[in-house]
C-alpha atoms as a PDB file:
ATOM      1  CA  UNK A   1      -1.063 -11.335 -16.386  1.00  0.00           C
ATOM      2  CA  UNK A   2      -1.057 -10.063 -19.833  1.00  0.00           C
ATOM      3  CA  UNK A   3      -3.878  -7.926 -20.480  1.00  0.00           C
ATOM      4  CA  UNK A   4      -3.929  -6.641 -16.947  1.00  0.00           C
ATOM      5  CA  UNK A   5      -3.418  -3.191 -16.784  1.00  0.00           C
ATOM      6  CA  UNK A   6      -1.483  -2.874 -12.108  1.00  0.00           C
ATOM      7  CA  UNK A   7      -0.529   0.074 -10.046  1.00  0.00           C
ATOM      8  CA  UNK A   8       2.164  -0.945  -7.276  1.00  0.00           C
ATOM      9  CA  UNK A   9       2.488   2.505  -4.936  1.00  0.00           C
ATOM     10  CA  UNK A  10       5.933   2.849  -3.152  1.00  0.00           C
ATOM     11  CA  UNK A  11       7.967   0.630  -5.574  1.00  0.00           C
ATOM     12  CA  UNK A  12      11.481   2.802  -5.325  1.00  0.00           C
ATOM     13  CA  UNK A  13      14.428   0.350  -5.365  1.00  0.00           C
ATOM     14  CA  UNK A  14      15.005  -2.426  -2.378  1.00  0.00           C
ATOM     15  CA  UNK A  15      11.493  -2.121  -1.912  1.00  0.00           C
ATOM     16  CA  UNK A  16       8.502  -4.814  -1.328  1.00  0.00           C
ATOM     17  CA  UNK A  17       6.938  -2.701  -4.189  1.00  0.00           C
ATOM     18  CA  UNK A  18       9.427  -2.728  -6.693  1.00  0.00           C
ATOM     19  CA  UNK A  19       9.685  -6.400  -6.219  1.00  0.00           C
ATOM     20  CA  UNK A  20       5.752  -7.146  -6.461  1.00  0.00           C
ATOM     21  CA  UNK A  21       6.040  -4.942  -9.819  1.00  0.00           C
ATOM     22  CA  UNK A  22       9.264  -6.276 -11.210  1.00  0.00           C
ATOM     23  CA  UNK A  23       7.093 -10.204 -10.986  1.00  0.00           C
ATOM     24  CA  UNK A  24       4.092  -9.002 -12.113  1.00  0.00           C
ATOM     25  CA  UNK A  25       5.664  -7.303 -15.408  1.00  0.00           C
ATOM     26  CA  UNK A  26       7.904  -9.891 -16.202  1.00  0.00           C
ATOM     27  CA  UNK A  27       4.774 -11.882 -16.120  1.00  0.00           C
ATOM     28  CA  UNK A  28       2.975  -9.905 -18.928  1.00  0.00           C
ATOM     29  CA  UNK A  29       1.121  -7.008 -17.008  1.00  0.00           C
ATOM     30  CA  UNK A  30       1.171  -3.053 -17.523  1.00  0.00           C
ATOM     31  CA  UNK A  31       2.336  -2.218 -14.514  1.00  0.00           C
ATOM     32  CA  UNK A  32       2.801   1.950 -13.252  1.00  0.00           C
ATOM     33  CA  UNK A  33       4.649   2.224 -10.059  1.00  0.00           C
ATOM     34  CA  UNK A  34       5.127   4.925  -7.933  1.00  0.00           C
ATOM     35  CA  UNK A  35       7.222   6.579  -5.559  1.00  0.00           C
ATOM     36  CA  UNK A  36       7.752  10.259  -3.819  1.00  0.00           C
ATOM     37  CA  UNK A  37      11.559  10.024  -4.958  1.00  0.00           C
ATOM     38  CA  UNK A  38      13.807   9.500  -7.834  1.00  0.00           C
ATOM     39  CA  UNK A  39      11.331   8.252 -10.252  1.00  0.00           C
ATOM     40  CA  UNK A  40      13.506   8.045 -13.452  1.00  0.00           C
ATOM     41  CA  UNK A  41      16.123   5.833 -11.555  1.00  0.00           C
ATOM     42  CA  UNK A  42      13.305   3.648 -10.488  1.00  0.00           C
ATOM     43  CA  UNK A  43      11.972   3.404 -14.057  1.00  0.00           C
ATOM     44  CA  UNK A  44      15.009   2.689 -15.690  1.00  0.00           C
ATOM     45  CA  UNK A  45      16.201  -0.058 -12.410  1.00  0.00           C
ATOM     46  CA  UNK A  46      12.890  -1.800 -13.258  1.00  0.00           C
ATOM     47  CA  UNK A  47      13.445  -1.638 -16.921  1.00  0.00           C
ATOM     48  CA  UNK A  48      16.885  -2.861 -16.561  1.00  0.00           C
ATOM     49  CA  UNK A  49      16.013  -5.826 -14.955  1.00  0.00           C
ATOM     50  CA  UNK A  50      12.995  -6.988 -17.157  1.00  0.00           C
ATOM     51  CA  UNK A  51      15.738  -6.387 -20.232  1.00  0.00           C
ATOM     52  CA  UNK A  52      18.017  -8.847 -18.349  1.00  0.00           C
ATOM     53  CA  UNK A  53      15.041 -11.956 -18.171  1.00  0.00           C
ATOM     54  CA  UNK A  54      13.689 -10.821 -21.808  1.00  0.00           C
ATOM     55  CA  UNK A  55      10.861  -9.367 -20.817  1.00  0.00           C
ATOM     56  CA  UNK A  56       8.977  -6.619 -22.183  1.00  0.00           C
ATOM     57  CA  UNK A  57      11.013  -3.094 -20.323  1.00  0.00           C
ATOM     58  CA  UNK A  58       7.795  -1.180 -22.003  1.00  0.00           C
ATOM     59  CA  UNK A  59       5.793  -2.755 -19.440  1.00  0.00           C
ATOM     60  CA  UNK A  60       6.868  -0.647 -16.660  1.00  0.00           C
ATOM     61  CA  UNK A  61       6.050   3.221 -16.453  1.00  0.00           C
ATOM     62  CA  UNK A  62       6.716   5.494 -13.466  1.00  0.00           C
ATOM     63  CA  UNK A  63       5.221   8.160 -12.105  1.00  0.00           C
ATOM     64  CA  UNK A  64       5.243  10.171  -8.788  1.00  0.00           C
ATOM     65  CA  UNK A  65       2.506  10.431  -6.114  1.00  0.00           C
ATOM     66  CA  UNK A  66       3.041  11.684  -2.646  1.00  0.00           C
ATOM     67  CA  UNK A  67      -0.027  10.436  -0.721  1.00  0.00           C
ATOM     68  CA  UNK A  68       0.192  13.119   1.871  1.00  0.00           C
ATOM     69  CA  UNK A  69      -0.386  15.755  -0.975  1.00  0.00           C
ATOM     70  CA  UNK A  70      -4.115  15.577  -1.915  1.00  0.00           C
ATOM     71  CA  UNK A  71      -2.780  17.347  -5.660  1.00  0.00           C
ATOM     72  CA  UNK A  72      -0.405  15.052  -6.064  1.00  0.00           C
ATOM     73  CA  UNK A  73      -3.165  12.496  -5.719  1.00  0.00           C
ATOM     74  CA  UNK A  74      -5.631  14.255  -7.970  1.00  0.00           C
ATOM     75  CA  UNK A  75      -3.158  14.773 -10.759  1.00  0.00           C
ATOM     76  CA  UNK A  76      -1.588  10.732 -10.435  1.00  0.00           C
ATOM     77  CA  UNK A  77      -5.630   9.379 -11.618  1.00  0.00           C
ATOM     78  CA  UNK A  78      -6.192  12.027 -13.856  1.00  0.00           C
ATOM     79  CA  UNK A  79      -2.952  11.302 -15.681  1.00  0.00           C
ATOM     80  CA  UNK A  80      -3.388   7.506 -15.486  1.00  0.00           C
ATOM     81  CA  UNK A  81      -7.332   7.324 -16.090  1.00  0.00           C
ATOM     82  CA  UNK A  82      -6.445   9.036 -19.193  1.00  0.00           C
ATOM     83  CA  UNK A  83      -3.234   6.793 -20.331  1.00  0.00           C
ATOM     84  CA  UNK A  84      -4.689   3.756 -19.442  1.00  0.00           C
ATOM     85  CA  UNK A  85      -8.157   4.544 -20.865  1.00  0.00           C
ATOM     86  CA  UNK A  86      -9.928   4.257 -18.107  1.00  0.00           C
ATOM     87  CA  UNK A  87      -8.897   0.527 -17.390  1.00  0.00           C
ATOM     88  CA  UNK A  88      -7.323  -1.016 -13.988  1.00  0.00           C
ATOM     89  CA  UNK A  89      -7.358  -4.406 -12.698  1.00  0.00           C
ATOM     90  CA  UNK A  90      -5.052  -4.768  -9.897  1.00  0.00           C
ATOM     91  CA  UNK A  91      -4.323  -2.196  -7.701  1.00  0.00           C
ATOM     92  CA  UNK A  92      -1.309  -2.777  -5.136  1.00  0.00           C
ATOM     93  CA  UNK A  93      -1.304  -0.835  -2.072  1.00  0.00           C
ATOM     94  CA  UNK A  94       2.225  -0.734  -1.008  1.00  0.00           C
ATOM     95  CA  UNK A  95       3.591   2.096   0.077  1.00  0.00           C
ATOM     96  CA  UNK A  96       3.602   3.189   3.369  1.00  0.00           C
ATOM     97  CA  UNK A  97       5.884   4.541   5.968  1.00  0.00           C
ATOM     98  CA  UNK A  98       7.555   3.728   9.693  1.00  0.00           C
ATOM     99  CA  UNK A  99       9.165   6.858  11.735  1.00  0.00           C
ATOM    100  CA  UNK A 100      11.087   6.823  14.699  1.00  0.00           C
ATOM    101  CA  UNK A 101      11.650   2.637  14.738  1.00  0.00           C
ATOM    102  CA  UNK A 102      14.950   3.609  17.050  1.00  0.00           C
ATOM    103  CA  UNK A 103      12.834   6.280  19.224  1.00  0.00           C
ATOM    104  CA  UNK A 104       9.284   6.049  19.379  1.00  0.00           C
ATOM    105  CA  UNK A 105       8.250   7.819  21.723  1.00  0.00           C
ATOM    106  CA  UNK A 106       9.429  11.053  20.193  1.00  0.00           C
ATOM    107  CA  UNK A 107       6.533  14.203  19.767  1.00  0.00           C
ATOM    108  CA  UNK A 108       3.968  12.780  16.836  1.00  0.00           C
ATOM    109  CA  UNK A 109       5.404  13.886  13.770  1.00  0.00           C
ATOM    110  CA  UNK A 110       2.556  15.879  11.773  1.00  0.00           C
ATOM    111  CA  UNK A 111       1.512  16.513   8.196  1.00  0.00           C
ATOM    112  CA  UNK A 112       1.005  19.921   6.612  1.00  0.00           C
ATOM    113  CA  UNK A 113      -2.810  19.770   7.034  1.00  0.00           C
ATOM    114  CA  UNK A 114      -2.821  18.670  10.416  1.00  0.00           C
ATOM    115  CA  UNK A 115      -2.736  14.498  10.510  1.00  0.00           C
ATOM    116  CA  UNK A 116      -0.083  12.393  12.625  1.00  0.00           C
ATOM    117  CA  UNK A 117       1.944  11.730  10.053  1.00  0.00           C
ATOM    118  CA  UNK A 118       1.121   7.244  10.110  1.00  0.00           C
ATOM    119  CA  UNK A 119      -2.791   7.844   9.722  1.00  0.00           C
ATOM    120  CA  UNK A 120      -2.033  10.233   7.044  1.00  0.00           C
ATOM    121  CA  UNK A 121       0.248   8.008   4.459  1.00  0.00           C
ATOM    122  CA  UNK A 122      -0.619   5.236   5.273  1.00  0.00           C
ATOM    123  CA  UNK A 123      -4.074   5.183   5.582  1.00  0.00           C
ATOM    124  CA  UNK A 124      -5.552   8.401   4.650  1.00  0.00           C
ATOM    125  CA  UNK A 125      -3.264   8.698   1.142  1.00  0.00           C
ATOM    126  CA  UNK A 126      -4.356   5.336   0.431  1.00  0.00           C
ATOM    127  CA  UNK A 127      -8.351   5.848   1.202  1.00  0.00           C
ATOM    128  CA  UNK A 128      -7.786   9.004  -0.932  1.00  0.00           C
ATOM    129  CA  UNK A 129      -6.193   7.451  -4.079  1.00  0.00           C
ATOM    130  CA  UNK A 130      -8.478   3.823  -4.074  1.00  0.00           C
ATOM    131  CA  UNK A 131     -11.431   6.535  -4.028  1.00  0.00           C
ATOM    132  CA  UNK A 132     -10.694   8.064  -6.881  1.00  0.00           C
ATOM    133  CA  UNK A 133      -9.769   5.122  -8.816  1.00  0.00           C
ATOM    134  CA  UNK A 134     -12.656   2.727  -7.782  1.00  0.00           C
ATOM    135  CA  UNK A 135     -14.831   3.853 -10.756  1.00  0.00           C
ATOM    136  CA  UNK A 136     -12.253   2.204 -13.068  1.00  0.00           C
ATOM    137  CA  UNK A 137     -11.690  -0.775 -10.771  1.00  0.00           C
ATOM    138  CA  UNK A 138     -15.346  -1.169 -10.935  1.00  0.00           C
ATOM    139  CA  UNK A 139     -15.668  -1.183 -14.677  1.00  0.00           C
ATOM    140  CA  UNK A 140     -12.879  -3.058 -14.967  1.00  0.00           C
ATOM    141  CA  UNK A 141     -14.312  -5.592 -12.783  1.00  0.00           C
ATOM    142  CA  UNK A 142     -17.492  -5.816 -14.943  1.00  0.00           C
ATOM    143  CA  UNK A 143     -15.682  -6.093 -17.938  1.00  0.00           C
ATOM    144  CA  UNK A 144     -13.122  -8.442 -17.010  1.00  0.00           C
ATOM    145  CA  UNK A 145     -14.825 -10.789 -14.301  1.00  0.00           C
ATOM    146  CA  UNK A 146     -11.648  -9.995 -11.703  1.00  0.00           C
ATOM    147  CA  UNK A 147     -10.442  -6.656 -10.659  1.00  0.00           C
ATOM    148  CA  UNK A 148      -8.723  -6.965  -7.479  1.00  0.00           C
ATOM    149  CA  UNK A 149      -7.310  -4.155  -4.551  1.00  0.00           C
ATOM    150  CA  UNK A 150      -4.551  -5.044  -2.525  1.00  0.00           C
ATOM    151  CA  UNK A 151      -3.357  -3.500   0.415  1.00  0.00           C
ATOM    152  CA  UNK A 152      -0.184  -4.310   2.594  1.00  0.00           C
ATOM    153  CA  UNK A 153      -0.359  -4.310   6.283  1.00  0.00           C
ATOM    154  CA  UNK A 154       1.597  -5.161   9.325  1.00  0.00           C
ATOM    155  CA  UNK A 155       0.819  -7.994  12.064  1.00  0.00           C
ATOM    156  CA  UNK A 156       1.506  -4.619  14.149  1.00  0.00           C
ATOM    157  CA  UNK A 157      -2.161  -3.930  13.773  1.00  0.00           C
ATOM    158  CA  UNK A 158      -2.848  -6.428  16.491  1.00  0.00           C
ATOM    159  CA  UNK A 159      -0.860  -3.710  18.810  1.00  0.00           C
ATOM    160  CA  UNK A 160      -3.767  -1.517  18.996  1.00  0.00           C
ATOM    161  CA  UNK A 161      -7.885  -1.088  19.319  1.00  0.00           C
ATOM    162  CA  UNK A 162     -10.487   0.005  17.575  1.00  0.00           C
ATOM    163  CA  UNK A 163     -10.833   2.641  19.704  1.00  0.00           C
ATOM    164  CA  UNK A 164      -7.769   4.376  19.837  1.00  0.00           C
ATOM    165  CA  UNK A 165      -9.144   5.265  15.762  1.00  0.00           C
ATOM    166  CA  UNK A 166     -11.660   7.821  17.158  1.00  0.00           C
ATOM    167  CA  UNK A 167     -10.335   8.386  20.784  1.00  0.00           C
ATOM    168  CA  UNK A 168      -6.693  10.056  20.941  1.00  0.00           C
ATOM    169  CA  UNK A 169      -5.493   9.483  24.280  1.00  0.00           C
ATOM    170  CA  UNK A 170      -2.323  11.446  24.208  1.00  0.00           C
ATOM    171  CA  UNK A 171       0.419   8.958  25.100  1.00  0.00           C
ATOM    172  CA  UNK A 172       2.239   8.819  21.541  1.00  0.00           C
ATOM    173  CA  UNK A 173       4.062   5.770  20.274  1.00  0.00           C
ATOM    174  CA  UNK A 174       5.636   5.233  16.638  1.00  0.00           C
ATOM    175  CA  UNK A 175       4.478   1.966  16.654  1.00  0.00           C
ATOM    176  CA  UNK A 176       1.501   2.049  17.753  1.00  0.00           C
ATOM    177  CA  UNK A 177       0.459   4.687  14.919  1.00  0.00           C
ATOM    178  CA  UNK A 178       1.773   2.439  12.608  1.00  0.00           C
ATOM    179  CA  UNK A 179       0.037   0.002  13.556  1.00  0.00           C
ATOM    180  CA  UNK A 180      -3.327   1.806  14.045  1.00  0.00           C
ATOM    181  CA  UNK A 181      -3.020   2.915  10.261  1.00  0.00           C
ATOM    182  CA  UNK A 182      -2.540  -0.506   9.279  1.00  0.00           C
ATOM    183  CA  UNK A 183      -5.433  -2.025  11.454  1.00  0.00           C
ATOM    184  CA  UNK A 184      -7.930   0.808   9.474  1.00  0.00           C
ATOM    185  CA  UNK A 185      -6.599  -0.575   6.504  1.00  0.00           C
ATOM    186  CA  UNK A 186      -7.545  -3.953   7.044  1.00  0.00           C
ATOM    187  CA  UNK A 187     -11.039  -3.005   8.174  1.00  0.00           C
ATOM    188  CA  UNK A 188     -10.555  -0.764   4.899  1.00  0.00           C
ATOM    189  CA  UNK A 189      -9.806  -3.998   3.091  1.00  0.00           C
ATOM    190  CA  UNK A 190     -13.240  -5.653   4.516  1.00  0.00           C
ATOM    191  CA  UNK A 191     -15.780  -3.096   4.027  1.00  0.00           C
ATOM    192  CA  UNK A 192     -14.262  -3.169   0.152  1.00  0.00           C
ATOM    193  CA  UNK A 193     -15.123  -6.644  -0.330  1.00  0.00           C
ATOM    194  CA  UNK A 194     -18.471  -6.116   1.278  1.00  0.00           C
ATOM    195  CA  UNK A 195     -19.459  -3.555  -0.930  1.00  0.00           C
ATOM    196  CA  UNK A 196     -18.339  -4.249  -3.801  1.00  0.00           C
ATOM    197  CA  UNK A 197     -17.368  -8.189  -4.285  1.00  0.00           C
ATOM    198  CA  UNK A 198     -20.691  -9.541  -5.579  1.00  0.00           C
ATOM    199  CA  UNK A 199     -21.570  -6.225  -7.459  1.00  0.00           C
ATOM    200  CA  UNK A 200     -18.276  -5.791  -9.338  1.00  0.00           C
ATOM    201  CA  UNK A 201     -16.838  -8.504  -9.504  1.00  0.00           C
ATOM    202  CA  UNK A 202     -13.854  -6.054  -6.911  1.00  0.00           C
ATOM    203  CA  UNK A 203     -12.005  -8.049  -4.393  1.00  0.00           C
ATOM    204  CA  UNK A 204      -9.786  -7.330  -1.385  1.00  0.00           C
ATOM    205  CA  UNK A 205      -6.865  -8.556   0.374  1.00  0.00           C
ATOM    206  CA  UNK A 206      -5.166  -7.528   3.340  1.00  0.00           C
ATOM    207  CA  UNK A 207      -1.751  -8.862   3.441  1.00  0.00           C
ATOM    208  CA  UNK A 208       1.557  -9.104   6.020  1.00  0.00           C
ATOM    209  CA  UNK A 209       4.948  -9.372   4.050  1.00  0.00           C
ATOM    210  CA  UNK A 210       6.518 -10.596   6.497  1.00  0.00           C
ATOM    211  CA  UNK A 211       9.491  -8.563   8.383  1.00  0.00           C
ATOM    212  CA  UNK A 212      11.211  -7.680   5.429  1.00  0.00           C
ATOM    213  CA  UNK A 213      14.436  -6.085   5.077  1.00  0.00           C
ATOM    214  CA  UNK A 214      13.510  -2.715   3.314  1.00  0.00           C
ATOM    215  CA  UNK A 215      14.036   0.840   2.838  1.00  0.00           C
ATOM    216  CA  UNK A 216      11.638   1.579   6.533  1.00  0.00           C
ATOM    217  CA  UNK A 217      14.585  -0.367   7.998  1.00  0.00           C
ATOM    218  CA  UNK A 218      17.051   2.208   6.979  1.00  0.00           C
ATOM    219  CA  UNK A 219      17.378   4.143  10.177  1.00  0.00           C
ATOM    220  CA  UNK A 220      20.144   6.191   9.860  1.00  0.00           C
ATOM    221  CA  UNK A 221      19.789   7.455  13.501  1.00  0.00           C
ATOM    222  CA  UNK A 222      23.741   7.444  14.234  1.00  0.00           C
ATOM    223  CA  UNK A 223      26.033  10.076  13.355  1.00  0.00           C
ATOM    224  CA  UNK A 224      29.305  10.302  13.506  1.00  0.00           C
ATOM    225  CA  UNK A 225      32.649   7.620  12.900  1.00  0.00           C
ATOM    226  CA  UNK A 226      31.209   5.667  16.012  1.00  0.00           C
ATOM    227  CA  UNK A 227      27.811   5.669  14.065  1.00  0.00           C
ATOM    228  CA  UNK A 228      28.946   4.460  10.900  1.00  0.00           C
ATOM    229  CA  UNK A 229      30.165   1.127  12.607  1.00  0.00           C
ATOM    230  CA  UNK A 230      26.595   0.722  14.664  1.00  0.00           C
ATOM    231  CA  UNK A 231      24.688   1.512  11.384  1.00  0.00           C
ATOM    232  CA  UNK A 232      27.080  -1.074   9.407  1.00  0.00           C
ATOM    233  CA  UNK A 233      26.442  -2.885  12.351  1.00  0.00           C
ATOM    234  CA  UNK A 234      23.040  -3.002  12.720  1.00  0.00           C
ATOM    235  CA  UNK A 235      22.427  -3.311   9.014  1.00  0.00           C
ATOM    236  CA  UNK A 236      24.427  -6.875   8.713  1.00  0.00           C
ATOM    237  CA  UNK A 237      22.298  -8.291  12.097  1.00  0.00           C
ATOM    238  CA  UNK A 238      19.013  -7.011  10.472  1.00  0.00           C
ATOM    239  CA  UNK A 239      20.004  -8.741   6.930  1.00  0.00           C
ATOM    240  CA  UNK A 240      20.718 -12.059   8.935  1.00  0.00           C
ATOM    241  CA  UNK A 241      16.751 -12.063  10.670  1.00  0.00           C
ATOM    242  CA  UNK A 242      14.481 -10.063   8.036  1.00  0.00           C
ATOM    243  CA  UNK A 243      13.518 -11.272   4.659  1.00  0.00           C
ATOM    244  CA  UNK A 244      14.778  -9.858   1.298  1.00  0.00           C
ATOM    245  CA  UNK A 245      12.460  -7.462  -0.606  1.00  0.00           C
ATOM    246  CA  UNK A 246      11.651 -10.152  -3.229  1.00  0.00           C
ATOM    247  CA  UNK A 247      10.589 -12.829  -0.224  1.00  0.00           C
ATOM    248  CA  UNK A 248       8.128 -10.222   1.343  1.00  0.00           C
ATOM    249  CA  UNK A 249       6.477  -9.468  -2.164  1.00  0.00           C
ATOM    250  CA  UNK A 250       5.504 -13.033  -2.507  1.00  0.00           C
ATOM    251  CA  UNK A 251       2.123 -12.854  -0.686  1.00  0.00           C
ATOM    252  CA  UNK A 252       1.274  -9.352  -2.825  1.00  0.00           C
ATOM    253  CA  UNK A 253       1.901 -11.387  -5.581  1.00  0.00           C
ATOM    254  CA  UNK A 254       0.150 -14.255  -4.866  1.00  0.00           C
ATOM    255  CA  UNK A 255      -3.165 -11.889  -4.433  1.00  0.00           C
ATOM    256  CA  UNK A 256      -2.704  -9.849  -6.855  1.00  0.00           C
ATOM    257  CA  UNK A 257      -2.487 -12.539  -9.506  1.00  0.00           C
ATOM    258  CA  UNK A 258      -3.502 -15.939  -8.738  1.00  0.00           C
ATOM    259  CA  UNK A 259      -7.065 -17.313 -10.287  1.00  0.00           C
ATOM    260  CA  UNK A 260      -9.901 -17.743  -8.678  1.00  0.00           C
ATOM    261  CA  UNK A 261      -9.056 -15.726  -5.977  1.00  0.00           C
ATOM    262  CA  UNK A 262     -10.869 -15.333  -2.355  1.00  0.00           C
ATOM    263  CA  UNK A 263     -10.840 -11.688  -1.272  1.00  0.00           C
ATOM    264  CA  UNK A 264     -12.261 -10.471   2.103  1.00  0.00           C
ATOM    265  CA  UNK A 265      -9.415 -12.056   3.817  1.00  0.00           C
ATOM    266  CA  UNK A 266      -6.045 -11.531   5.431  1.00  0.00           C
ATOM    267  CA  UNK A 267      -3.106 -13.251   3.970  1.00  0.00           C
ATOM    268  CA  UNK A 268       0.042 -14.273   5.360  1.00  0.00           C
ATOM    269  CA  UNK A 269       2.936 -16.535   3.817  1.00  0.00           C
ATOM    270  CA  UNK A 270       0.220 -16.783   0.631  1.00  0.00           C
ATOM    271  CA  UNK A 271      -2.665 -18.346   3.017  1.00  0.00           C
ATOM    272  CA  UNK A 272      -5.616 -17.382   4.591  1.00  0.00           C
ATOM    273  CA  UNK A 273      -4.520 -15.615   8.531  1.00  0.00           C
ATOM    274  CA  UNK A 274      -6.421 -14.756  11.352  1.00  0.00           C
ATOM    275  CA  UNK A 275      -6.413 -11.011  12.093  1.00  0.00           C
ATOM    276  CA  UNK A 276      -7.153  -9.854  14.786  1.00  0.00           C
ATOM    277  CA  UNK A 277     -10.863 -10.405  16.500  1.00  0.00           C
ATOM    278  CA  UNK A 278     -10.859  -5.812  16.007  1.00  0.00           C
ATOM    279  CA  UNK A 279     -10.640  -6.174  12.621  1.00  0.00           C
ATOM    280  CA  UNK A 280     -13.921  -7.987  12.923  1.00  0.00           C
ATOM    281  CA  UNK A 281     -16.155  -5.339  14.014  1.00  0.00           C
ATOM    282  CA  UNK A 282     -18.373  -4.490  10.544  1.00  0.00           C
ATOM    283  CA  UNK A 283     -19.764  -1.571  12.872  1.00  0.00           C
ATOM    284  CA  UNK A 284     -16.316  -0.020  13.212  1.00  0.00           C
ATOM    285  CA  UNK A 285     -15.471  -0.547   9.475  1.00  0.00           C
ATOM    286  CA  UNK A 286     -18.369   0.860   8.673  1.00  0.00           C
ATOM    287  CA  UNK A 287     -17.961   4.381  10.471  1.00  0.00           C
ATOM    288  CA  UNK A 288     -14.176   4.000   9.769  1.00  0.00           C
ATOM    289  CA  UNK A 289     -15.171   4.305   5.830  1.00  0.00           C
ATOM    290  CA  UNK A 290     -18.248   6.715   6.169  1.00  0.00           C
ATOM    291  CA  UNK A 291     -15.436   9.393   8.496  1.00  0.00           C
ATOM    292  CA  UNK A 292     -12.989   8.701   5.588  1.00  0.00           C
ATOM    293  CA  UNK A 293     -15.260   9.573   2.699  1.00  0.00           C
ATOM    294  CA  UNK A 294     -16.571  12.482   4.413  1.00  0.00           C
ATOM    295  CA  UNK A 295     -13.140  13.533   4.720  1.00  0.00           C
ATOM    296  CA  UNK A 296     -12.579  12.497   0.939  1.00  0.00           C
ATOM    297  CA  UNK A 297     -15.386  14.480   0.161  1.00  0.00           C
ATOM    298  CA  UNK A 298     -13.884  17.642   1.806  1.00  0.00           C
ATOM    299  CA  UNK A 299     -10.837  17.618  -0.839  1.00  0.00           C
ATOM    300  CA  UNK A 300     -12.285  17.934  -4.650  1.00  0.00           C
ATOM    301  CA  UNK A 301     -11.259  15.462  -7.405  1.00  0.00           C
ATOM    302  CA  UNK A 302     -13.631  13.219  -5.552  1.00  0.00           C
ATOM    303  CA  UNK A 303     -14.391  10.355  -8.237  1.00  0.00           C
ATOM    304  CA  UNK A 304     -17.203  11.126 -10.832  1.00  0.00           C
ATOM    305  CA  UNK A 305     -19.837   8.248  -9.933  1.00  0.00           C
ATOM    306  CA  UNK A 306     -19.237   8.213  -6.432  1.00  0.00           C
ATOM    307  CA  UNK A 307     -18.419   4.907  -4.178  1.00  0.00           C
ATOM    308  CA  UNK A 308     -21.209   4.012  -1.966  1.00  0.00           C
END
């Protein structure tokens, strides 16, 4: 990976992200993660463990981005288009987040401008940032032969329809929501290869980690003495059945770095997957990424050589 210039979003500590970045520095590449919290204790964990392995710590830089904040978005590509001079090769996907896992059918929690809360991180953010950075992934893709966008989804998509993307039918689920945002992002993940593949030399994975023991699996919804024991509880059963961080970022890694590379697909456990037959519908991943860029368009900061 050395010469490769990777952004890894969500990569705070016990995290799928940090993990893909950790492998992917300690394998030669630039690599700027983000996250919406501590981002000098994520630095410096990331540093500290390249130091131990005798890699390059320099490798690493940190910087925060909130993808429900369209400034915060704005300001994280200006910064990095001009740090990284205008080069990016890889760019990972990751963060994303799961409310109410314990109690899902609570009221839709809601952004400040208006979105469930799901559709706006997880999708939304992410449409937002990979628009503003796809001129450099572009160029980068000429100039290198291989620039490459990675985005991490669920096999939750397969809970939902196409349709429930344009029709809200008022009977709110958690997971369902997260699921939905992850099903747009794997059509997101399609209509990128399609328009941009053969062009720019851009590819496009969608990829399941897995059910991954992680910072979303960090409930927290007991309180009390009696809740400490069914968090401590529930913690040590979870650790038994889910993967560790650094098993789930295997497939991320995998498409992020290994040569040649097929994009346009879904990847599971490092192979080709079937998703499922929604994420098939071109038509629907079509008007999914015209309804997005409109909405991209509404914002400002919008990229300087557009993305059609």
């Amino acid at each position: 990976m050395s010469g490769r210039n990777v952004i890894v979003t969500g990569a705070a500590p016990n995290s799928i992200g940090y993990e893909t970045a950790r492998i992917l520095a300690s394998w030669g590449a630039a690599v700027v993660v983000t996250s919406t919290d501590d981002i000098e204790l994520m630095e410096n964990s990331l540093r500290e463990d390249l130091r131990t392995i005798g890699a390059d710590e320099k490798k690493i830089k940190a910087r925060r981005l909130d993808l429900c904040d369209v400034d915060s978005v704005n300001d994280f590509t200006t910064w990095y288009r001009k740090n990284y001079n205008d080069r990016l090769h890889v760019l990972v996907n990751n963060a994303g987040i799961h409310k109410n896992i314990l109690n899902p059918r609570k009221k839709p929690p809601m952004t400040k401008d208006g979105f469930e809360i799901h559709w706006r991180t997880n999708f939304l953010g992410t449409f937002h940032l990979t628009s503003l950075l796809l001129p450099v992934l572009k160029q980068s893709g000429l100039e290198s032969g291989d620039a490459r966008i990675v985005n991490v989804t669920s096999h939750l998509h397969d809970r939902v329809k196409n349709k429930s993307m344009f029709d809200d039918d008022g009977d709110y689920h958690s997971w369902d929501a997260y699921g939905l945002s992850k099903l747009a992002l794997i059509h997101f993940t399609f209509e990128i290869q399609r328009r941009f593949a053969e062009k720019y030399n851009l590819q496009s994975a969608a990829v399941h980690p897995g059910s991954v023991m992680t910072n979303l699996m960090q409930t927290q919804e007991y309180e009390g003495k009696v809740g400490y024991i069914l968090n401590r509880i529930s913690c040590a059963l979870a650790s038994v059945v889910l993967l560790r961080p650094v098993f789930g970022a295997q497939t991320s890694v995998m498409c992020a770095s290994k040569y040649p590379f097929q994009g346009g697909k879904y990847y599971v456990r490092c192979e080709g997957a079937e998703s499922s037959g929604d994420t098939k519908d071109r038509d629907v991943s079509k008007l999914l990424w015209d309804n997005s860029d409109a909405w991209v368009g509404t914002l400002g900061g919008s990229s300087e050589d557009g993305h059609q």
